[in-house]
C-alpha atoms as a PDB file:
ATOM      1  CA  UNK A   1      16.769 -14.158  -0.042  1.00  0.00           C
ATOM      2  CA  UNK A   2      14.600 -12.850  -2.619  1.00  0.00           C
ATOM      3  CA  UNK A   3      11.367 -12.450  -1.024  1.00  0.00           C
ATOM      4  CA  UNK A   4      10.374  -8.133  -2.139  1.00  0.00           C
ATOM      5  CA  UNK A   5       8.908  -7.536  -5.465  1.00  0.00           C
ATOM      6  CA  UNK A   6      10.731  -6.391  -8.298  1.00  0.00           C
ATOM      7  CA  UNK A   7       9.869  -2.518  -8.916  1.00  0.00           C
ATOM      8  CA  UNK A   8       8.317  -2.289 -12.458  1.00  0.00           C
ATOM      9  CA  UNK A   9       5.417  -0.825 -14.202  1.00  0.00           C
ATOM     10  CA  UNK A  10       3.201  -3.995 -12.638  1.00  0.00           C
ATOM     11  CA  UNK A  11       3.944  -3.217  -9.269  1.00  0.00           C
ATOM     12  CA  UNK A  12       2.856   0.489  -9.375  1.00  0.00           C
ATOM     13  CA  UNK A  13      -0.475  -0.914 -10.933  1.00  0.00           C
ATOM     14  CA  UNK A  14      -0.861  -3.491  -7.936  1.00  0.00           C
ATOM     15  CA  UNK A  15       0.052  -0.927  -5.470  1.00  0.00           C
ATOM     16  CA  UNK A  16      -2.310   1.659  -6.120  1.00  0.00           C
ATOM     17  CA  UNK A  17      -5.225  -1.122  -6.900  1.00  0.00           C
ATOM     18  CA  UNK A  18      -4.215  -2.367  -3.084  1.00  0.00           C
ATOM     19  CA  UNK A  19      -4.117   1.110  -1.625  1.00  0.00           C
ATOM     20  CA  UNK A  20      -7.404   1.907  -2.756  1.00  0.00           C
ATOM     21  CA  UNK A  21      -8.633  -1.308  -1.878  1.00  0.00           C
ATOM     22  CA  UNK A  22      -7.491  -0.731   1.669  1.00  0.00           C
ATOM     23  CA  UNK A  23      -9.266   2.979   2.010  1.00  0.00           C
ATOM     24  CA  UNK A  24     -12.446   1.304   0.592  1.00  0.00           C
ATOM     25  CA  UNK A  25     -12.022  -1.959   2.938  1.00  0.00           C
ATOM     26  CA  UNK A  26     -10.815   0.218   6.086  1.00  0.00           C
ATOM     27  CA  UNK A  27     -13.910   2.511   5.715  1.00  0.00           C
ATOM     28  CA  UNK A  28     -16.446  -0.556   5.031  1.00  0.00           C
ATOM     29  CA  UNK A  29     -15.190  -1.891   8.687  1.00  0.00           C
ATOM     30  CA  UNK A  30     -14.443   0.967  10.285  1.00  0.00           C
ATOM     31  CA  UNK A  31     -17.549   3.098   8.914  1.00  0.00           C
ATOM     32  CA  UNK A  32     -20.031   0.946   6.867  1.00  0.00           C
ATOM     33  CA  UNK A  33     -20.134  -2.294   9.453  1.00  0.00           C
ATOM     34  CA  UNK A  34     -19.921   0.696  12.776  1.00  0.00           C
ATOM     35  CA  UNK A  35     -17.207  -1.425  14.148  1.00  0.00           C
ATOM     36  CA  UNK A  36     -15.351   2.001  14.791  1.00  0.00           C
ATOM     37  CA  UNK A  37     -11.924   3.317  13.884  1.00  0.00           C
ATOM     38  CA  UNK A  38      -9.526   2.247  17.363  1.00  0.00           C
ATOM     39  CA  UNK A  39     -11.511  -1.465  17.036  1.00  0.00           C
ATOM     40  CA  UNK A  40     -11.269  -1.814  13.528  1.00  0.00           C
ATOM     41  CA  UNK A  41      -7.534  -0.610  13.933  1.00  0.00           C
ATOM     42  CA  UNK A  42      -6.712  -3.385  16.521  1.00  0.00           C
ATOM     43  CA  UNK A  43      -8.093  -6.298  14.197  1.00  0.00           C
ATOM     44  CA  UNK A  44      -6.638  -4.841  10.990  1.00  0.00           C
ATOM     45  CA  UNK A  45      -3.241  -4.720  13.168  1.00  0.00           C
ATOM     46  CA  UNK A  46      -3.852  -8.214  14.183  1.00  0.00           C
ATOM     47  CA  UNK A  47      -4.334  -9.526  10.848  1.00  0.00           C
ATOM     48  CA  UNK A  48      -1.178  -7.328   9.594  1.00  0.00           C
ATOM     49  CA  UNK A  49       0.770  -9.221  11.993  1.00  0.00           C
ATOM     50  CA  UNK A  50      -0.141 -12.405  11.071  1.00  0.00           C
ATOM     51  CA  UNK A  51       0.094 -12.217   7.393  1.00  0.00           C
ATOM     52  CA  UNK A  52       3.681 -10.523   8.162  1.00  0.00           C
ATOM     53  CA  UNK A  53       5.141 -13.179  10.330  1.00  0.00           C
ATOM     54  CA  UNK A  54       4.273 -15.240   7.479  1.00  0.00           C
ATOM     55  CA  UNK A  55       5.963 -13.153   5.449  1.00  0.00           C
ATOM     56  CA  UNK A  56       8.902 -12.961   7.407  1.00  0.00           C
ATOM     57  CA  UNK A  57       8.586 -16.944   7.410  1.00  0.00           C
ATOM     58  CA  UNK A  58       9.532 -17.802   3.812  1.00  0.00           C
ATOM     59  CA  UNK A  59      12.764 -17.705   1.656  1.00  0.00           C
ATOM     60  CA  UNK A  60      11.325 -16.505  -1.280  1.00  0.00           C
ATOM     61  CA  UNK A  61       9.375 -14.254  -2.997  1.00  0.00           C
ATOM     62  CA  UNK A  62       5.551 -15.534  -3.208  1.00  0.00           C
ATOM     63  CA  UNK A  63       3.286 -12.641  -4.386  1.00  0.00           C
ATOM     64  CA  UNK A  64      -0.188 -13.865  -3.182  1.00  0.00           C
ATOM     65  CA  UNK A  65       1.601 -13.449   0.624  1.00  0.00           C
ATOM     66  CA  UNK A  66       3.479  -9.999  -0.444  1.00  0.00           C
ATOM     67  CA  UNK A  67       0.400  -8.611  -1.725  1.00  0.00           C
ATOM     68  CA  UNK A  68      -1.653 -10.028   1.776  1.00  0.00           C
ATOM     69  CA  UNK A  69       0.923  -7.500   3.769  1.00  0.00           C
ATOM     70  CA  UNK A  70       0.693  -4.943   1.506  1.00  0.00           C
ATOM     71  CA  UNK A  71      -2.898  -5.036   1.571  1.00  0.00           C
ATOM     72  CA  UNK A  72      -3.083  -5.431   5.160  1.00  0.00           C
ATOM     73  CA  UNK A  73      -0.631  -2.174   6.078  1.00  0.00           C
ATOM     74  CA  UNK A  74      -2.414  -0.221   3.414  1.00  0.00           C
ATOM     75  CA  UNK A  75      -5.770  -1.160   5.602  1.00  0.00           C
ATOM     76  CA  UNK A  76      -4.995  -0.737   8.780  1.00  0.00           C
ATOM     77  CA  UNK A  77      -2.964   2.165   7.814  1.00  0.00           C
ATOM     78  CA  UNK A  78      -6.593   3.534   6.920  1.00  0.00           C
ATOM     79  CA  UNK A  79      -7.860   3.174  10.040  1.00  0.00           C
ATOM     80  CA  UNK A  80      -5.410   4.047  12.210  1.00  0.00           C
ATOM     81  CA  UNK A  81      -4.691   7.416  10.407  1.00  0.00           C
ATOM     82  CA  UNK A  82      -8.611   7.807  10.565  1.00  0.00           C
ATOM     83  CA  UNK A  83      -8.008   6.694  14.794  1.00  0.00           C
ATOM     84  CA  UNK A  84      -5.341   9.960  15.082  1.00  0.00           C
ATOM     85  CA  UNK A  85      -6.994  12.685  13.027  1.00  0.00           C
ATOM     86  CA  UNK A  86     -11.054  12.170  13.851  1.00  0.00           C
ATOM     87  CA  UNK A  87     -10.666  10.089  17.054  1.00  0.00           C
ATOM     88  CA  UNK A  88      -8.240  11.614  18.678  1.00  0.00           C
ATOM     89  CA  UNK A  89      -8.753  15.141  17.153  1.00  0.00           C
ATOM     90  CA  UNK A  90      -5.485  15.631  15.824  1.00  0.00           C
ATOM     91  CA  UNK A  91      -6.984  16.961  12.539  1.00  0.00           C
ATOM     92  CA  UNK A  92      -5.296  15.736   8.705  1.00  0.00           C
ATOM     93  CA  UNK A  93      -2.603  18.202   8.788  1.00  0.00           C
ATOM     94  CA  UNK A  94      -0.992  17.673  12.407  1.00  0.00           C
ATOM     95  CA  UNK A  95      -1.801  13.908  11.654  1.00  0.00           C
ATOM     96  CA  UNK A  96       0.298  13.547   8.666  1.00  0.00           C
ATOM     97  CA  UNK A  97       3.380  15.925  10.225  1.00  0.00           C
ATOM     98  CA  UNK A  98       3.467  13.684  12.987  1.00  0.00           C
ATOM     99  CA  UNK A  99       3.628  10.518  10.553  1.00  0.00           C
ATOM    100  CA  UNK A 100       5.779  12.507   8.420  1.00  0.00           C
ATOM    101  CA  UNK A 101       8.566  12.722  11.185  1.00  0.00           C
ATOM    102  CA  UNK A 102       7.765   9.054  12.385  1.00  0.00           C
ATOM    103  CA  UNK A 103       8.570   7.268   8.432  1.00  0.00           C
ATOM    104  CA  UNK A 104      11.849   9.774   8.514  1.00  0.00           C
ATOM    105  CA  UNK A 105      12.846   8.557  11.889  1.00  0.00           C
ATOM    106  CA  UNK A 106      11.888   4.511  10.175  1.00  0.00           C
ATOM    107  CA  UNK A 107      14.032   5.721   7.330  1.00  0.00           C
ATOM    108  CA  UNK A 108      17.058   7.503   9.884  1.00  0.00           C
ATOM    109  CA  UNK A 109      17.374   4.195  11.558  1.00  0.00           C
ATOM    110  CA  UNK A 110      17.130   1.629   8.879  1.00  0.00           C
ATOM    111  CA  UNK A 111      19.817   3.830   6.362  1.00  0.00           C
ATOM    112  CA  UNK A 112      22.148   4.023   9.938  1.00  0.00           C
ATOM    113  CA  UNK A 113      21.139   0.178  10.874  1.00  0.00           C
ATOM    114  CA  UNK A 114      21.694  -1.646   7.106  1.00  0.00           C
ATOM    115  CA  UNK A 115      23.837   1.426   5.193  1.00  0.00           C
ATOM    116  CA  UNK A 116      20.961   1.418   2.275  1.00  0.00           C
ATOM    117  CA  UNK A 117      17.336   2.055   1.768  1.00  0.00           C
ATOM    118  CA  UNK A 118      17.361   0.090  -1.215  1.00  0.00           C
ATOM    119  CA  UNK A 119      14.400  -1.753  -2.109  1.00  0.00           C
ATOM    120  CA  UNK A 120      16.231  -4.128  -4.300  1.00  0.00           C
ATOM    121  CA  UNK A 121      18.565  -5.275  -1.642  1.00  0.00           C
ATOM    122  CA  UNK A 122      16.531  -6.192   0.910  1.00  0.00           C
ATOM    123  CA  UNK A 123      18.561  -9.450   1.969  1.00  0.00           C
ATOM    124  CA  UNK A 124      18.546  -9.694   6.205  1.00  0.00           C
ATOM    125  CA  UNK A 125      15.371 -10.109   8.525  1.00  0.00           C
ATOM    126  CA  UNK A 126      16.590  -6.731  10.241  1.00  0.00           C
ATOM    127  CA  UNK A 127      15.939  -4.906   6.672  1.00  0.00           C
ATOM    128  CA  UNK A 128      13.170  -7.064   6.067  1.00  0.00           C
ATOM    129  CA  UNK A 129      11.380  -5.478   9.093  1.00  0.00           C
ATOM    130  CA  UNK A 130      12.122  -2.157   8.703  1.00  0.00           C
ATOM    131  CA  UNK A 131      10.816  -2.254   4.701  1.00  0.00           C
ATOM    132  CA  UNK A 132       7.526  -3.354   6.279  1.00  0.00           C
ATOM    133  CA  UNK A 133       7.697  -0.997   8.937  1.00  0.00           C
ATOM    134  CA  UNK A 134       8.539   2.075   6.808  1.00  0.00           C
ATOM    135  CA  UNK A 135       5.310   0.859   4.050  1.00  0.00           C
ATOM    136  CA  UNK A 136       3.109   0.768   7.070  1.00  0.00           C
ATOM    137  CA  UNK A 137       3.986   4.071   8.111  1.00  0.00           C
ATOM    138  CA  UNK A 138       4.234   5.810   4.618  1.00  0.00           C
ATOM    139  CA  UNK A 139       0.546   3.799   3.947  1.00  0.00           C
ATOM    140  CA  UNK A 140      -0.682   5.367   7.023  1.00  0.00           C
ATOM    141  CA  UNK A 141       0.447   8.877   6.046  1.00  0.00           C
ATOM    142  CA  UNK A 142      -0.589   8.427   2.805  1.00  0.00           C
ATOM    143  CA  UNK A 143      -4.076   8.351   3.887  1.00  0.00           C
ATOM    144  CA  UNK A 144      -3.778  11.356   6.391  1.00  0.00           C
ATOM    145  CA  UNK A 145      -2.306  13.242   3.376  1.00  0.00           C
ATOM    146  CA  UNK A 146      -5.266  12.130   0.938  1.00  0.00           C
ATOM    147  CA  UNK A 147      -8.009  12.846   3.571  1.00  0.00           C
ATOM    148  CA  UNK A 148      -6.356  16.530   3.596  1.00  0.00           C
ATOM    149  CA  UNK A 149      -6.375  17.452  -0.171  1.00  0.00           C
ATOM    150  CA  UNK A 150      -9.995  15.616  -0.407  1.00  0.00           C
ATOM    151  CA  UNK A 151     -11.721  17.618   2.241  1.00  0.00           C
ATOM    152  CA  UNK A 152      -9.396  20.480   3.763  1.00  0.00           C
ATOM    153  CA  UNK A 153      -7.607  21.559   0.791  1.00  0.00           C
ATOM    154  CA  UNK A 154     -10.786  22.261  -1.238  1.00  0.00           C
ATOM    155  CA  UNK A 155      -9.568  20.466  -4.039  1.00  0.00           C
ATOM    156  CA  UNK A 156     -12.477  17.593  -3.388  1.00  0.00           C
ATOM    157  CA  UNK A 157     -11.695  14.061  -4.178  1.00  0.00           C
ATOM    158  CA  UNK A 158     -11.395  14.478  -8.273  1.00  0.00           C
ATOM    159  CA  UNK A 159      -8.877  17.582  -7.998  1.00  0.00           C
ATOM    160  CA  UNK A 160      -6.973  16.011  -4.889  1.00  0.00           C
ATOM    161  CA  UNK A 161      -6.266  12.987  -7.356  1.00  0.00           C
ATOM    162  CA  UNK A 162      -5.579  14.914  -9.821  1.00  0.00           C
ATOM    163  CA  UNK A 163      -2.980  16.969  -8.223  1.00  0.00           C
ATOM    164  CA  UNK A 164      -1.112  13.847  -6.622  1.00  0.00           C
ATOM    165  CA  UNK A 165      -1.778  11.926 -10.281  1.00  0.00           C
ATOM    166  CA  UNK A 166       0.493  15.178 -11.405  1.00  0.00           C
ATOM    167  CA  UNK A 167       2.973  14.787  -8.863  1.00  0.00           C
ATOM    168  CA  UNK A 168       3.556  11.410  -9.701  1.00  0.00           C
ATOM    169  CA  UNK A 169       4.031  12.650 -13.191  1.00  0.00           C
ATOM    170  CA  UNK A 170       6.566  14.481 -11.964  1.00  0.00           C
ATOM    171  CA  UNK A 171       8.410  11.916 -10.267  1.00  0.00           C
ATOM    172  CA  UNK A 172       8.426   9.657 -13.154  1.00  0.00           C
ATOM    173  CA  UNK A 173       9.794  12.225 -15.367  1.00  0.00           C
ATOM    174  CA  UNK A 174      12.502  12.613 -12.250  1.00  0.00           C
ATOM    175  CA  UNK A 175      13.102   9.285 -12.400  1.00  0.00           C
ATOM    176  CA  UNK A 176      14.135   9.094 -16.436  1.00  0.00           C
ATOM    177  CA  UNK A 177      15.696  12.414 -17.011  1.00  0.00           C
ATOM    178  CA  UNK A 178      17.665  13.533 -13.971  1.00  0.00           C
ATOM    179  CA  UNK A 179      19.809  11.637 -11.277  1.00  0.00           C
ATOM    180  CA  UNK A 180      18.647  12.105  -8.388  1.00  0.00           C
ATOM    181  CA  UNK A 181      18.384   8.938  -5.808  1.00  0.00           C
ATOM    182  CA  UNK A 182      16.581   6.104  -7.033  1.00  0.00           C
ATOM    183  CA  UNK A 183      15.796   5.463  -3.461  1.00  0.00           C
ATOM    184  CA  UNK A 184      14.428   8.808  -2.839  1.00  0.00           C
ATOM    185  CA  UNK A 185      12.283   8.935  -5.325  1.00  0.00           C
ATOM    186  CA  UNK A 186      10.663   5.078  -4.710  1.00  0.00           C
ATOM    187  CA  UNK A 187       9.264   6.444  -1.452  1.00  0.00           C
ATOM    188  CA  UNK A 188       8.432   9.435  -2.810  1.00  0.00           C
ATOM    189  CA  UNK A 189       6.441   7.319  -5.142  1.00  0.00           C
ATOM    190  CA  UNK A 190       5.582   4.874  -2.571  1.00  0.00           C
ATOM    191  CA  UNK A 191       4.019   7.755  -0.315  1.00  0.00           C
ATOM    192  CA  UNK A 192       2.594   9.347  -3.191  1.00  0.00           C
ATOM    193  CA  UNK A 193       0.444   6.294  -4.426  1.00  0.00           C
ATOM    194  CA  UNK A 194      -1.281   6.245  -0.954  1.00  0.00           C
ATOM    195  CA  UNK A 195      -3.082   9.342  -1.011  1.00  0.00           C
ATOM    196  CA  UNK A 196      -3.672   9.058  -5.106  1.00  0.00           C
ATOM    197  CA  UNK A 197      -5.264   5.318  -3.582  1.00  0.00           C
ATOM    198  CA  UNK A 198      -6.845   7.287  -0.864  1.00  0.00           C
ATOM    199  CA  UNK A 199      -8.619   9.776  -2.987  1.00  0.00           C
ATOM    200  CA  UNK A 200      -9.841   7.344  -5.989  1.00  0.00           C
ATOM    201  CA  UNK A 201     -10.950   5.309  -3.289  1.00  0.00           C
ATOM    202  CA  UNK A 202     -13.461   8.255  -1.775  1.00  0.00           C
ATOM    203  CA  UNK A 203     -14.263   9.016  -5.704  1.00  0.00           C
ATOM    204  CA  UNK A 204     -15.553   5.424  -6.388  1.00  0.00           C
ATOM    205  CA  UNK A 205     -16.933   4.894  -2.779  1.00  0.00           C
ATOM    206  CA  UNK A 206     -18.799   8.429  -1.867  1.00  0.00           C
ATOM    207  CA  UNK A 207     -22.716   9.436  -3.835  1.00  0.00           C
ATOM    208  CA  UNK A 208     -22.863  11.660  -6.595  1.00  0.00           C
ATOM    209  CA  UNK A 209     -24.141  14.712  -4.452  1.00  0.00           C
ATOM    210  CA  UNK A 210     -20.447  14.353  -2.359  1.00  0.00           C
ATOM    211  CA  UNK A 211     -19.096  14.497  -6.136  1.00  0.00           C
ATOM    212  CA  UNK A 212     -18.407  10.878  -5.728  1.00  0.00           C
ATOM    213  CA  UNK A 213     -19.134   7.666  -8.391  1.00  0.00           C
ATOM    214  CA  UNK A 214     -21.638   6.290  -5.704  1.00  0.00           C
ATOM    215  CA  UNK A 215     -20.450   2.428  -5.747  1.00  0.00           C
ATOM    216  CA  UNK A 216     -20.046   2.339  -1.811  1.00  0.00           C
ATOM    217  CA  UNK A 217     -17.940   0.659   0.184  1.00  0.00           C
ATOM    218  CA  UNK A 218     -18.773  -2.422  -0.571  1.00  0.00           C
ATOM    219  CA  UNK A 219     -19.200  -2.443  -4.177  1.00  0.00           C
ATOM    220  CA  UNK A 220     -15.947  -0.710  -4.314  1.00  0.00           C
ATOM    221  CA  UNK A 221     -14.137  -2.964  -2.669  1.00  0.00           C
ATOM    222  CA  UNK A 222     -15.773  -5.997  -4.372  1.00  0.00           C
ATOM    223  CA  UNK A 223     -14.175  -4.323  -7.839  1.00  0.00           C
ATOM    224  CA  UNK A 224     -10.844  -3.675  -6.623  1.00  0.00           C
ATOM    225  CA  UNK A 225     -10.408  -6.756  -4.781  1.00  0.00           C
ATOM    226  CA  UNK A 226     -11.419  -8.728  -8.224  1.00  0.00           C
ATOM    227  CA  UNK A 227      -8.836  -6.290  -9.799  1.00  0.00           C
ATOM    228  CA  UNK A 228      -6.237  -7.064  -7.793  1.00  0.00           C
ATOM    229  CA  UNK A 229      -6.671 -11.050  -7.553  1.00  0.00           C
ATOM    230  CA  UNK A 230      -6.568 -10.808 -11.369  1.00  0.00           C
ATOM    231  CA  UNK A 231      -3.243  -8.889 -11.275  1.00  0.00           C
ATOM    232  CA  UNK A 232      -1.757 -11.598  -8.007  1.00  0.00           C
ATOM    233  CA  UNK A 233      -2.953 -13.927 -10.431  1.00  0.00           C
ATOM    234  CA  UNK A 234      -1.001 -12.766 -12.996  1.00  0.00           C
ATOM    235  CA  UNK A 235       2.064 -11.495 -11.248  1.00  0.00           C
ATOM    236  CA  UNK A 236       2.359 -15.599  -9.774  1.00  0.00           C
ATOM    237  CA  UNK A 237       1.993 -17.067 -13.492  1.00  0.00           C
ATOM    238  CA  UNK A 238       4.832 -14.870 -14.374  1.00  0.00           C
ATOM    239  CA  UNK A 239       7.141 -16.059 -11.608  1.00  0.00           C
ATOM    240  CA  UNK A 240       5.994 -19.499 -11.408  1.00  0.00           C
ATOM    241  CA  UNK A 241       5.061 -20.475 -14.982  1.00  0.00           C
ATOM    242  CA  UNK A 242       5.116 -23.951 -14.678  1.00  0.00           C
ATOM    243  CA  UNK A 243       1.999 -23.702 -12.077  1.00  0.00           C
ATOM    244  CA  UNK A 244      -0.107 -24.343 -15.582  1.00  0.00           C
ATOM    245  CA  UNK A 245       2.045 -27.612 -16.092  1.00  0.00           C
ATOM    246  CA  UNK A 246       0.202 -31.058 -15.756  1.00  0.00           C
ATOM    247  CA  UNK A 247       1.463 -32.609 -12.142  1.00  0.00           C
ATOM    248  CA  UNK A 248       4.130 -34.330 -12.692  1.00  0.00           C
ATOM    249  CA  UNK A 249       5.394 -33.070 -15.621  1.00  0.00           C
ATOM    250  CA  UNK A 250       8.400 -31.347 -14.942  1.00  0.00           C
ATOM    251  CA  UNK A 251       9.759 -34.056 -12.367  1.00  0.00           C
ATOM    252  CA  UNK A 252      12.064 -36.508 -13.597  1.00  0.00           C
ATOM    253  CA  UNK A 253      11.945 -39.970 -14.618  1.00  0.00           C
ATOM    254  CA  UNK A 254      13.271 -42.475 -12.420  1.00  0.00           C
ATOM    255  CA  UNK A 255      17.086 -42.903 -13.553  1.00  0.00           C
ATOM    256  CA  UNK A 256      17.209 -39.322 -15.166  1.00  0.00           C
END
């Protein structure tokens, strides 16, 4: 089964457009609509699991559905990271330790469980679920870690993004010049793009006098939820090409 997508260029584009999608979205529930964090977590859970058992469901890879679950872990992740270090009290740093030990234990198990963390290879239902479970985990850290560098660090939202924008630099330039573990440094990466999501996300969303862009919640996530159809749109057209076709046109005539 071939049902993960193929880690290019695209798919760092789409991830980061989802991530910060899913801060904006998470907050515009959670903050903007007053549902609260540990209600909006539940029903961003909920919806997680439905569009996963979907996912879970097919044989192949179908991006609209991949990019649902992403979408959906990268929102609730918001939320429920927002649940453990305002809610609860826990604070951004303890927050993202604790998630920090939780993805290695995710990782621990699935390397001892399948004997490879690759993304590529992701062939069984067992791996399957532990892929999802590690990106909902790393998505929810991601946000504890982007919450820290945007308001405990100092740094603000412009500087946290720019530090983890340099840090993805660096793993990039990892990534082509040494040889260190491909696998290592995808969820590097994969964390990473989470808080980078995390703190555009605040930038586009907060007012000008919290050194934001002022758009809001909801405007944000209008724009990044047309940016990221466009780019499902796109990413479908390039594995399913003959979706433009006329009906009919690629069956065969009777006798062929």
């Amino acid at each position: 089964m071939k049902k993960i997508a193929e880690v290019t260029l695209l798919f760092w584009v789409m991830k980061i457009c989802a991530t910060t999608l899913g801060e904006t979205a998470g907050d515009l529930l959670a903050q903007t609509m007053n549902v609260g964090y540990g209600t909006s977590s539940l029903i961003l859970i909920g919806i997680f699991l439905v569009v996963l058992v979907a996912q879970l469901a097919v044989t192949r890879y179908i991006p609209v559905l991949y990019w649902a679950v992403i979408l959906a872990t990268s929102t609730a992740g918001t939320t429920m990271s927002d649940y453990m270090d305002r809610t609860l009290g826990l604070g951004y740093a303890a927050g993202a330790l604790i998630l920090v030990s939780i993805l290695a234990v995710v990782l621990g198990v699935w390397q001892v469980s399948e004997k490879s963390l690759s993304v590529s290879n992701v062939t069984t239902r067992r791996g399957e679920l532990f892929y999802w479970t590690a990106i909902l985990v790393s998505n929810t850290l991601g946000t504890a870690l982007g919450d820290y560098l945007a308001d405990d660090s100092g740094l603000g939202f412009g500087g946290g993004a720019l530090l983890i924008g340099s840090l993805l630099a660096l793993v990039v330039l990892a990534y082509y010049a040494t040889s260190i573990s491909r696998v290592l440094l995808f969820w590097l990466a994969f964390v990473l793009t989470r808080p980078f999501g995390a703190t555009f996300g605040d930038l586009l969303t907060k007012a000008p006098d919290q050194h934001g862009l002022g758009f809001g919640t909801q405007g944000s996530s209008l724009i990044l939820f047309i940016m990221l159809a466009v780019l499902v749109g796109y990413n479908s057209l390039k594995h399913n090409p003959n979706q433009l076709a006329k009906p009919g046109a690629n069956e065969n005539r009777p006798g062929e």
